[in-house]
C-alpha atoms as a PDB file:
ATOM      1  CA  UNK A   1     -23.164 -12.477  -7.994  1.00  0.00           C
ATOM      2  CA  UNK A   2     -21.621  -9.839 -10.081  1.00  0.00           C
ATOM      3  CA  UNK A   3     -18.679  -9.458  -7.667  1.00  0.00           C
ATOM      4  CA  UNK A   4     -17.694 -12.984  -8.353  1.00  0.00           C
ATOM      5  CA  UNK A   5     -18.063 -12.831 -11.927  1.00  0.00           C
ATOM      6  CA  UNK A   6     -15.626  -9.970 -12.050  1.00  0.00           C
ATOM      7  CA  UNK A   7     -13.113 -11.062  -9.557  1.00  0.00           C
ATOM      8  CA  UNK A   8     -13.148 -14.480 -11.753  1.00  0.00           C
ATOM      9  CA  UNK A   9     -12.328 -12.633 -15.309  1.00  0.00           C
ATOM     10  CA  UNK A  10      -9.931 -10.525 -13.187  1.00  0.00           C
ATOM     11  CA  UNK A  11      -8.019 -14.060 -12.016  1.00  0.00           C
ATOM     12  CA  UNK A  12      -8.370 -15.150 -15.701  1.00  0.00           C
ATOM     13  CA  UNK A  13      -6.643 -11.462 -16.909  1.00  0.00           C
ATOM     14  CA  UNK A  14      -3.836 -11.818 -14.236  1.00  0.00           C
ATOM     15  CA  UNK A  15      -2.756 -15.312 -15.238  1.00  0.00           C
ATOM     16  CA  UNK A  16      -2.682 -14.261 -18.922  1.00  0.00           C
ATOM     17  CA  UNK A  17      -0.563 -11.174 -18.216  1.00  0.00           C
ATOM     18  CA  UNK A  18       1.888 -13.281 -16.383  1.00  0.00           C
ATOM     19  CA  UNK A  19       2.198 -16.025 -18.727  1.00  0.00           C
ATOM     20  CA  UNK A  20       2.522 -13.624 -21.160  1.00  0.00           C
ATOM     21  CA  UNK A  21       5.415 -11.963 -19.462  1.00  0.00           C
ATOM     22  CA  UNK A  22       7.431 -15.227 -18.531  1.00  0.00           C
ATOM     23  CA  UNK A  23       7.092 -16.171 -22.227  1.00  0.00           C
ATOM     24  CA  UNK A  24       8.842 -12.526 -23.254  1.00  0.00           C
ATOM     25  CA  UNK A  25      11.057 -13.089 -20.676  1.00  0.00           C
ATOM     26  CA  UNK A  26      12.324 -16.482 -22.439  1.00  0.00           C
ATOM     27  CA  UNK A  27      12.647 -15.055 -25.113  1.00  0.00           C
ATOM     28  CA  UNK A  28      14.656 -12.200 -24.228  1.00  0.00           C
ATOM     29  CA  UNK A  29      15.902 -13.147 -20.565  1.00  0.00           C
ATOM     30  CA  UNK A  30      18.469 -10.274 -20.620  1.00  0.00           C
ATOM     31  CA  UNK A  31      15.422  -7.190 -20.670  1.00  0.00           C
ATOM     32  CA  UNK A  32      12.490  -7.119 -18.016  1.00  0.00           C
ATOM     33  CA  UNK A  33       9.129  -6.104 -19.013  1.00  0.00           C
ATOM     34  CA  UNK A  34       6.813  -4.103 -16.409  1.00  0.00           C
ATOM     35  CA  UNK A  35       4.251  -5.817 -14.525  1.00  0.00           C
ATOM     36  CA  UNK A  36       1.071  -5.693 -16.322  1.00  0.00           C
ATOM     37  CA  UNK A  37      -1.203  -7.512 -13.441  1.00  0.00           C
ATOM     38  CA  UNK A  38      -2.867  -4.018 -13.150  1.00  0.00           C
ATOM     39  CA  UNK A  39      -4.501  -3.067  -9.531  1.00  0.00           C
ATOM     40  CA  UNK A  40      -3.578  -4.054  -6.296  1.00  0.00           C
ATOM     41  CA  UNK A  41      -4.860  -4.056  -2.942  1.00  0.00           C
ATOM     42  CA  UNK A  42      -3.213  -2.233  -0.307  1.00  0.00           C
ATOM     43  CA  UNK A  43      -3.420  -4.378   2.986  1.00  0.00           C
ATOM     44  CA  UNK A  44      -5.542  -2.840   5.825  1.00  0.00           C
ATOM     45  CA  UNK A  45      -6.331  -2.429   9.397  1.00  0.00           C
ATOM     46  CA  UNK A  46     -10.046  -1.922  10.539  1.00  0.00           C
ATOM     47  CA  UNK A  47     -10.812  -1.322  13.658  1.00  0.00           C
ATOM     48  CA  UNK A  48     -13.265   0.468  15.935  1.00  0.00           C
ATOM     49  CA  UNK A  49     -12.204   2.112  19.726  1.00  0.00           C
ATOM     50  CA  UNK A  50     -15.489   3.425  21.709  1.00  0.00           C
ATOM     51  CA  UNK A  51     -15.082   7.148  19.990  1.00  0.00           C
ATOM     52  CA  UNK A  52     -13.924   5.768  16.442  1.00  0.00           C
ATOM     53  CA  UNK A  53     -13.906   4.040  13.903  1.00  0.00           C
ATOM     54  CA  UNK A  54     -10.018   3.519  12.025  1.00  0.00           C
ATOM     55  CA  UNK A  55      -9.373   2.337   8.817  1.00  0.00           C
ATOM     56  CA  UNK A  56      -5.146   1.885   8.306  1.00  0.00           C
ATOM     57  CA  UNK A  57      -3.710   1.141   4.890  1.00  0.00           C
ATOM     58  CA  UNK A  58       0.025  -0.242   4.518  1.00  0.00           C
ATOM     59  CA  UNK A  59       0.650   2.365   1.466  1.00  0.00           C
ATOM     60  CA  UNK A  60       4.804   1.754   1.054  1.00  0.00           C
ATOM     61  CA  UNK A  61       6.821   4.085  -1.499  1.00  0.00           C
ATOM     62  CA  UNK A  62       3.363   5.916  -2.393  1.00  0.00           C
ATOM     63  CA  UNK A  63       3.736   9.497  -2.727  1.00  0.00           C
ATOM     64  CA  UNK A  64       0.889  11.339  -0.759  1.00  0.00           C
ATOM     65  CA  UNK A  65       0.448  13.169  -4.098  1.00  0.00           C
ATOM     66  CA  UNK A  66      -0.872   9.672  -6.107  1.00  0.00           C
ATOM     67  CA  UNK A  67      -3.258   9.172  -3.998  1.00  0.00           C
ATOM     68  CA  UNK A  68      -6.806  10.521  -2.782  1.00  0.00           C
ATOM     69  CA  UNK A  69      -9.317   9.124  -0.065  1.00  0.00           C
ATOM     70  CA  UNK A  70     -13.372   9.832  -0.751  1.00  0.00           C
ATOM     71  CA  UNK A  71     -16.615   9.188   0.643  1.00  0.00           C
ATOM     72  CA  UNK A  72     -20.107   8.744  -1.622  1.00  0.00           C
ATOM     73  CA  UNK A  73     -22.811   7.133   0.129  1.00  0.00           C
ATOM     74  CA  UNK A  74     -21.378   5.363   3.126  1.00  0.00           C
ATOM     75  CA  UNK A  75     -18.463   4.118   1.008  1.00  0.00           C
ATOM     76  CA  UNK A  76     -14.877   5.424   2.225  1.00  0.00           C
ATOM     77  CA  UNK A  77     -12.443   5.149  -1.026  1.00  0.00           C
ATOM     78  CA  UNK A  78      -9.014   5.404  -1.059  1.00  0.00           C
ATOM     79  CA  UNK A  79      -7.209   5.730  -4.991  1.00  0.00           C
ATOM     80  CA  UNK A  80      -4.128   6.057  -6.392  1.00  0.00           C
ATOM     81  CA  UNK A  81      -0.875   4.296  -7.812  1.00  0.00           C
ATOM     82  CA  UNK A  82       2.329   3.624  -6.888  1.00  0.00           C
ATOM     83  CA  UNK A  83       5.260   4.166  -9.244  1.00  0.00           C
ATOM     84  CA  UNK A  84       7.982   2.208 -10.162  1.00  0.00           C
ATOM     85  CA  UNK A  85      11.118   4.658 -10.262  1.00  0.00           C
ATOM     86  CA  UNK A  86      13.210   2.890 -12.473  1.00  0.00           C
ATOM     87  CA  UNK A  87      14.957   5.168 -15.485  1.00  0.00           C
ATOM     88  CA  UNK A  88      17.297   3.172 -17.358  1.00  0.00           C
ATOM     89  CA  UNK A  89      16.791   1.034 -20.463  1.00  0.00           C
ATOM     90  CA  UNK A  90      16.279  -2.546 -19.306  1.00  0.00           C
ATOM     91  CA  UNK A  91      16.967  -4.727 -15.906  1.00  0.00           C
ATOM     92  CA  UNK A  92      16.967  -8.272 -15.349  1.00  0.00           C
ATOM     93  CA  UNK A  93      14.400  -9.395 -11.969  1.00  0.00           C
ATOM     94  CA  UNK A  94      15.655 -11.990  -9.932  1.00  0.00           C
ATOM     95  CA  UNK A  95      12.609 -11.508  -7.724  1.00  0.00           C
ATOM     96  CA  UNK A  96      10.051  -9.509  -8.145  1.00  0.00           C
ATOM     97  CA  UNK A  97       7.357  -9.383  -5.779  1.00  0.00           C
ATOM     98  CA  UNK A  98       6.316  -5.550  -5.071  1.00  0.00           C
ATOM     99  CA  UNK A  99       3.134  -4.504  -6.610  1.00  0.00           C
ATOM    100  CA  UNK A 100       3.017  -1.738  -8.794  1.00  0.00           C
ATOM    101  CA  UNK A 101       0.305   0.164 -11.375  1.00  0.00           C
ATOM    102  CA  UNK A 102      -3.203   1.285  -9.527  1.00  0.00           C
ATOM    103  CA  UNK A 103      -4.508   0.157  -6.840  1.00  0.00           C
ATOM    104  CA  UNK A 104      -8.438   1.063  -4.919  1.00  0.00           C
ATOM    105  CA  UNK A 105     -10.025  -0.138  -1.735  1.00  0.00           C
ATOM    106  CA  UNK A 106     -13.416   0.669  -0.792  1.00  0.00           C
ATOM    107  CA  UNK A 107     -14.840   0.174   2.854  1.00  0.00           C
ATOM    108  CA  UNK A 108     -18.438   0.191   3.265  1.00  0.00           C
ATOM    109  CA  UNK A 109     -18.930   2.388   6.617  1.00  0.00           C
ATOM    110  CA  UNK A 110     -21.730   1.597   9.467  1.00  0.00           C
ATOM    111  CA  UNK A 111     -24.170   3.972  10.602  1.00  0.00           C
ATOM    112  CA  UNK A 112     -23.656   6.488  13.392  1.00  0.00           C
ATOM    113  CA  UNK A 113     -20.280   8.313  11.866  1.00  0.00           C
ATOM    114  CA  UNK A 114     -19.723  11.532  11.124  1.00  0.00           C
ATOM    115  CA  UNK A 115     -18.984  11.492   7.441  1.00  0.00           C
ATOM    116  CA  UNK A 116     -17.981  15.897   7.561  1.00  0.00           C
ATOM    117  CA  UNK A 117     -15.088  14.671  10.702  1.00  0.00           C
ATOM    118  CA  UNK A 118     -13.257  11.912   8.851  1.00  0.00           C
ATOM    119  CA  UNK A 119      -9.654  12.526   9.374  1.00  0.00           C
ATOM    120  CA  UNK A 120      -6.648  10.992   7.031  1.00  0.00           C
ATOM    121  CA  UNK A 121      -2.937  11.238   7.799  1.00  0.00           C
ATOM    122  CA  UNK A 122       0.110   9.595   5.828  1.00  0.00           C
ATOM    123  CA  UNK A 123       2.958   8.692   8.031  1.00  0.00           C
ATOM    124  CA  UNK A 124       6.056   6.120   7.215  1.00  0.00           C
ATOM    125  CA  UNK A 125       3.926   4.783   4.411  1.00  0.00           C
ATOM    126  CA  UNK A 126       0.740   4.455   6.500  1.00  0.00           C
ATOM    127  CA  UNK A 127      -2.615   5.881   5.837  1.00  0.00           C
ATOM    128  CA  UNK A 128      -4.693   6.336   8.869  1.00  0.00           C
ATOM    129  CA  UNK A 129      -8.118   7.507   8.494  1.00  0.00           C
ATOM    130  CA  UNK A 130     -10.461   8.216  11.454  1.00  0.00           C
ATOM    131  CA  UNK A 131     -13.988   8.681  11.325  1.00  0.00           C
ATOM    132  CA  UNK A 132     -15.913   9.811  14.406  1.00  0.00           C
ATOM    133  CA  UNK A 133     -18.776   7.829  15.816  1.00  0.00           C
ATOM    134  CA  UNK A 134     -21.773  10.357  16.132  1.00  0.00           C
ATOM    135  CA  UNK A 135     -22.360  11.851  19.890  1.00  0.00           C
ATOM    136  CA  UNK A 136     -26.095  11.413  19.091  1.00  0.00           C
ATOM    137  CA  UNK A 137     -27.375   8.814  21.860  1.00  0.00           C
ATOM    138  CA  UNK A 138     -29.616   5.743  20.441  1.00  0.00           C
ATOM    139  CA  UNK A 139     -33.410   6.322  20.583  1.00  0.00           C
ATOM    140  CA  UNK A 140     -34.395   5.251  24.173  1.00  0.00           C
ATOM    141  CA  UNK A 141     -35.757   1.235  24.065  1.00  0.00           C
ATOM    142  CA  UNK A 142     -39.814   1.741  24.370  1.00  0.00           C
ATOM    143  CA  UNK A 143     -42.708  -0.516  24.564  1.00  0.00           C
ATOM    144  CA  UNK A 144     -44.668  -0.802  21.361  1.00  0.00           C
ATOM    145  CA  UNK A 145     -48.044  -1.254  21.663  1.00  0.00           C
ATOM    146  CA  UNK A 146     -50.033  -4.011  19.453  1.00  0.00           C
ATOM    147  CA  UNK A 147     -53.256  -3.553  18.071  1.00  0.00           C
ATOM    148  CA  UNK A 148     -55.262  -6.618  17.352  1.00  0.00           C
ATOM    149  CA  UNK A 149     -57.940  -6.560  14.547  1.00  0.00           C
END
């Protein structure tokens, strides 16, 4: 319920932002403002092999340092932001469609991993994290016995 609520206001925020910025853009068409939409989502790869579990995130022209992955209670995180380079004054977009500012993703992880041999690696602007299924075999399927009162 909450989650909808939020992701609603959030909708609201980003069409403000932008109308915002088109309007200071009409005004001034020759200067470009920075995109205030705020977060982002990475897009991302879940999958499970029979030892793993892999969770890949398309992370392009993010430097390894602005980010950080983290687990609390069954819930991978991965942080961070990705910077827009730019150092002179002004520019003028003609299309603009890379996200900048912060960005978070949160996977909710199933039972049977091994949250201390999670493995992350950043290559070509991919994040791959790998989380090992535990070795522990499931409890052996027994007969239950009912009692009737």
């Amino acid at each position: 319920m909450f989650k909808e609520a939020d992701d609603l206001f959030d909708e609201v925020r980003k069409l403000h932002l932008q109308a915002e910025r088109h309007f200071l853009n009409l005004l001034t068409p020759n200067k470009a403002y920075p995109s205030a939409e705020g977060r982002w989502q990475p897009l991302a790869d879940v999958y499970e092999t029979d030892k793993d579990w892999v969770i890949k995130l398309e992370l392009a022209g993010v430097r390894k340092d602005d980010f950080s992955v983290s687990i609390n209670k069954g819930v991978l995180t991965v942080r961070g932001t990705r910077r827009d380079e730019f150092e002179g004054q002004w520019r003028t977009y003609h299309q603009a469609e890379i996200h900048y500012n912060l960005f978070t993703r949160s996977f909710s992880l199933p039972g049977g991993i091994d949250e201390g041999a999670i493995k992350a690696r950043y290559t070509s602007g991919l994040l791959t994290i790998t989380i090992n299924k535990t070795t522990t075999p499931p409890a052996e399927r027994r007969k239950i016995t009912i009692t009737i009162t």
